[in-house]
C-alpha atoms as a PDB file:
ATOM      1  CA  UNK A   1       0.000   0.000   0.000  1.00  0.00           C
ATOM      2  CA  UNK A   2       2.915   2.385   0.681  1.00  0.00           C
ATOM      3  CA  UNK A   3       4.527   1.711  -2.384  1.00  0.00           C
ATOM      4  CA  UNK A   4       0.847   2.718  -4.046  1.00  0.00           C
ATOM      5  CA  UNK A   5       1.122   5.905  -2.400  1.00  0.00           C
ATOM      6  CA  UNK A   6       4.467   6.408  -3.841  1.00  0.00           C
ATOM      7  CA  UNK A   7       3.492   5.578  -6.999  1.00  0.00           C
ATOM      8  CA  UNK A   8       0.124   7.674  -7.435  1.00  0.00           C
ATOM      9  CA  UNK A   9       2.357  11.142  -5.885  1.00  0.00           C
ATOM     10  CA  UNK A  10       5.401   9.752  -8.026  1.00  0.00           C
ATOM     11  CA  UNK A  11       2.956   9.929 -11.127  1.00  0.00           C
ATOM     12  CA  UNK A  12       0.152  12.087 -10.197  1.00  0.00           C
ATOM     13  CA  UNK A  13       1.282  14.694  -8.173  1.00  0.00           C
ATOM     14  CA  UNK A  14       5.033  15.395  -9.151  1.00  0.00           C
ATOM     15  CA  UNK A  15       4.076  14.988 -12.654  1.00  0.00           C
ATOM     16  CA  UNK A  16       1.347  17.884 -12.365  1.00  0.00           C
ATOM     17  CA  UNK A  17       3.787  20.063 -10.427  1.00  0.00           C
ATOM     18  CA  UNK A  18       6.399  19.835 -13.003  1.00  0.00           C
ATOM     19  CA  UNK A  19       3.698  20.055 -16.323  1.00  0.00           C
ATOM     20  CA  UNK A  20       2.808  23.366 -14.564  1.00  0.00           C
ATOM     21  CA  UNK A  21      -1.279  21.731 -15.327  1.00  0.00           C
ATOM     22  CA  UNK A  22      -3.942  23.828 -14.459  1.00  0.00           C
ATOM     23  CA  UNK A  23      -4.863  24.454 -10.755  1.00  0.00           C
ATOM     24  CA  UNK A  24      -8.109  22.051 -10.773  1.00  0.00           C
ATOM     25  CA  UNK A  25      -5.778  19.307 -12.100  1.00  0.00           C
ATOM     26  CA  UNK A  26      -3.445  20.061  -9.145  1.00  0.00           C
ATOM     27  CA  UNK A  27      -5.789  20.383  -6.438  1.00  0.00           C
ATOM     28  CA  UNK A  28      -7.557  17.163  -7.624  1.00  0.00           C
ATOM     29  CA  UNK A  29      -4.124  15.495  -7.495  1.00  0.00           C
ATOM     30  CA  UNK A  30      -3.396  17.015  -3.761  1.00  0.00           C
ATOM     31  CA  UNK A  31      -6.865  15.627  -2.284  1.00  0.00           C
ATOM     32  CA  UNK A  32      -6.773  12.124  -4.144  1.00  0.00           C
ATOM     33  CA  UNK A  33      -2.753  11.971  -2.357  1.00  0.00           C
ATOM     34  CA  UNK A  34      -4.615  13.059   1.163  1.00  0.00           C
ATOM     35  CA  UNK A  35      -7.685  10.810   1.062  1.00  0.00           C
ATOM     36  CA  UNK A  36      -5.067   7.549  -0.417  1.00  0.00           C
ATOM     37  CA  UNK A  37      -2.890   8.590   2.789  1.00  0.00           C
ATOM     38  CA  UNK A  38      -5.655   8.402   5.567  1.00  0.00           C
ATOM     39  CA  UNK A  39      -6.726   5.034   4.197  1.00  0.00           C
ATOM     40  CA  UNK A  40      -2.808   4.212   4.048  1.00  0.00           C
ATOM     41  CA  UNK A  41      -2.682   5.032   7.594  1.00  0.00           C
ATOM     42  CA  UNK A  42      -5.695   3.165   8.326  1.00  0.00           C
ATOM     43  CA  UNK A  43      -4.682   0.296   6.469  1.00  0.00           C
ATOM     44  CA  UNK A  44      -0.865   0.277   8.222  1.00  0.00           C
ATOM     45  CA  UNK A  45      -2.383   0.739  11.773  1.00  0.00           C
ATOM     46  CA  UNK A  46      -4.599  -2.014  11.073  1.00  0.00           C
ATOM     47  CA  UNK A  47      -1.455  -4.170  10.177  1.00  0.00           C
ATOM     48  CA  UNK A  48       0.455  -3.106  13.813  1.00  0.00           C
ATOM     49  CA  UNK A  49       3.068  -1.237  11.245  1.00  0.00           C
ATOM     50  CA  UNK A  50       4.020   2.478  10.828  1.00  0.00           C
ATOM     51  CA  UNK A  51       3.822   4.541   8.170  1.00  0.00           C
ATOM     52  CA  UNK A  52       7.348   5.448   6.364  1.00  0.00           C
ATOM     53  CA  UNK A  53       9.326   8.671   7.298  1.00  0.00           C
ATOM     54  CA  UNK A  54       9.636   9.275   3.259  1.00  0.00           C
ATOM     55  CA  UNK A  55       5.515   8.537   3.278  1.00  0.00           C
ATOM     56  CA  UNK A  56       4.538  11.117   5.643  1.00  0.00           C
ATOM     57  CA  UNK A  57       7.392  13.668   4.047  1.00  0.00           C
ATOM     58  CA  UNK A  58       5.096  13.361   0.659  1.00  0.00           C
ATOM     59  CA  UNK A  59       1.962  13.871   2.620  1.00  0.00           C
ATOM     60  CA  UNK A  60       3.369  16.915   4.894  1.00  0.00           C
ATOM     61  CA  UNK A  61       4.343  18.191   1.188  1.00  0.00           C
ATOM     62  CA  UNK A  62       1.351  17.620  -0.095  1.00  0.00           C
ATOM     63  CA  UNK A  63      -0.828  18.733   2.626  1.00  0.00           C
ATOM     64  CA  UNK A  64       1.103  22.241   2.982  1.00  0.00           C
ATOM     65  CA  UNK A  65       0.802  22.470  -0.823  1.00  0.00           C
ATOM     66  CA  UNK A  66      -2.960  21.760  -0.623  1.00  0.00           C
ATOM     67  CA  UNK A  67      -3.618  24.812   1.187  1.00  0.00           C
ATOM     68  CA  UNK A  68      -1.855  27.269  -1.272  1.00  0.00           C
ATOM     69  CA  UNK A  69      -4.209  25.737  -3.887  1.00  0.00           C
ATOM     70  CA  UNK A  70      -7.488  27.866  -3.730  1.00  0.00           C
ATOM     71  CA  UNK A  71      -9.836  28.413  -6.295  1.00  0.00           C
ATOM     72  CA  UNK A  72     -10.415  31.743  -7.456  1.00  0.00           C
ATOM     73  CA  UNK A  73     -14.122  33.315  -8.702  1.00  0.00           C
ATOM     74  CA  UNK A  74     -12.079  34.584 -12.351  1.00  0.00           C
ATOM     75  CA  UNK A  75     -12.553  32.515 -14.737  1.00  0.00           C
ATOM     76  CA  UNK A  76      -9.649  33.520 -16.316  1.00  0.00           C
ATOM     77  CA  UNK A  77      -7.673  32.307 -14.092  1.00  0.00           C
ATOM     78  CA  UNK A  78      -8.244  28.551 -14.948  1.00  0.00           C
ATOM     79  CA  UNK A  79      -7.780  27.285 -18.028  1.00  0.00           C
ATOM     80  CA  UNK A  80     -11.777  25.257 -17.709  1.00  0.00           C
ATOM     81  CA  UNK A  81     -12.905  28.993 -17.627  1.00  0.00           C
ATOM     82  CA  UNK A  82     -12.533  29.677 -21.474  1.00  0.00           C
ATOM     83  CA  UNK A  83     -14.946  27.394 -22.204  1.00  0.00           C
ATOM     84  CA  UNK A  84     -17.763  28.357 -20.545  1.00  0.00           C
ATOM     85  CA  UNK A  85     -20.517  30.648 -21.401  1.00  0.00           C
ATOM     86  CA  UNK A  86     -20.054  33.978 -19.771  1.00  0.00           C
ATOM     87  CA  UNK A  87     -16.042  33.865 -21.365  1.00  0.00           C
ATOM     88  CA  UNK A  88     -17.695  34.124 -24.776  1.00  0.00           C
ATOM     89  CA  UNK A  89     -18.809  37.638 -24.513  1.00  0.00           C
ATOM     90  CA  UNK A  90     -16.820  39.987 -26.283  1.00  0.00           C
ATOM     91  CA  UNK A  91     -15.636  42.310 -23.585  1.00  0.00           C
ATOM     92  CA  UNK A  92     -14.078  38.743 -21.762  1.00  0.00           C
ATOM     93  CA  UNK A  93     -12.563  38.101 -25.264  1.00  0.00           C
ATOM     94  CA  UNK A  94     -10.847  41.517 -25.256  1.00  0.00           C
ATOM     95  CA  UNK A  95      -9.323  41.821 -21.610  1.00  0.00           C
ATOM     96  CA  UNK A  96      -8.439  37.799 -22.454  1.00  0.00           C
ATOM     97  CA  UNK A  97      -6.750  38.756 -24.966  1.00  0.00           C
ATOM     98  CA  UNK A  98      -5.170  42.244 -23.443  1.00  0.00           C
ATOM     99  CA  UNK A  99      -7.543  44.960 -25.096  1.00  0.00           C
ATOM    100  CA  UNK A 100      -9.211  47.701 -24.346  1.00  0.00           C
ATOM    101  CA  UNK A 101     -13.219  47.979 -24.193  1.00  0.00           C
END
């Protein structure tokens, strides 16, 4: 199970961090590593074992990274904000693109 954790912040959550993917991808990434380390601990207490040092060094990261992460209400922000509706206008269009209205 540990080396599952590994694997999914190996693959998941480094990978996202270094692709620079958009903040919903990331945050997504930092919650699925928090909710696969509870059940890790779980899991490990369960077995009468401990959880690795280099484990809970990836969650600490991940949980102090998790908080930075907040979603902001401007849609321009995120890259799932050009698609929807209220981006199509043509005054959005212009600041998007850095003109004046």
């Amino acid at each position: 199970m540990q080396r599952f954790y590994q694997n999914y912040y190996d693959k998941h959550v480094r990978a996202s961090e270094a692709d620079h993917q958009d903040r919903a991808s990331l945050a997504k990434a930092y919650q699925t590593a928090g909710i696969l380390f509870d059940v890790l601990t779980s899991v490990t207490r369960q077995d009468g074992a401990e959880v690795d040092s280099e484990i809970q060094a990836m969650n600490t990261d991940v949980t102090k990274k998790k908080k930075d992460i907040k979603d902001y209400n401007i849609l321009l922000l995120d890259a799932a904000g050009a698609s929807q509706a209220i981006m199509k206008l043509e005054e959005d269009d212009a600041i998007a693109n850095g003109h004046d209205i």
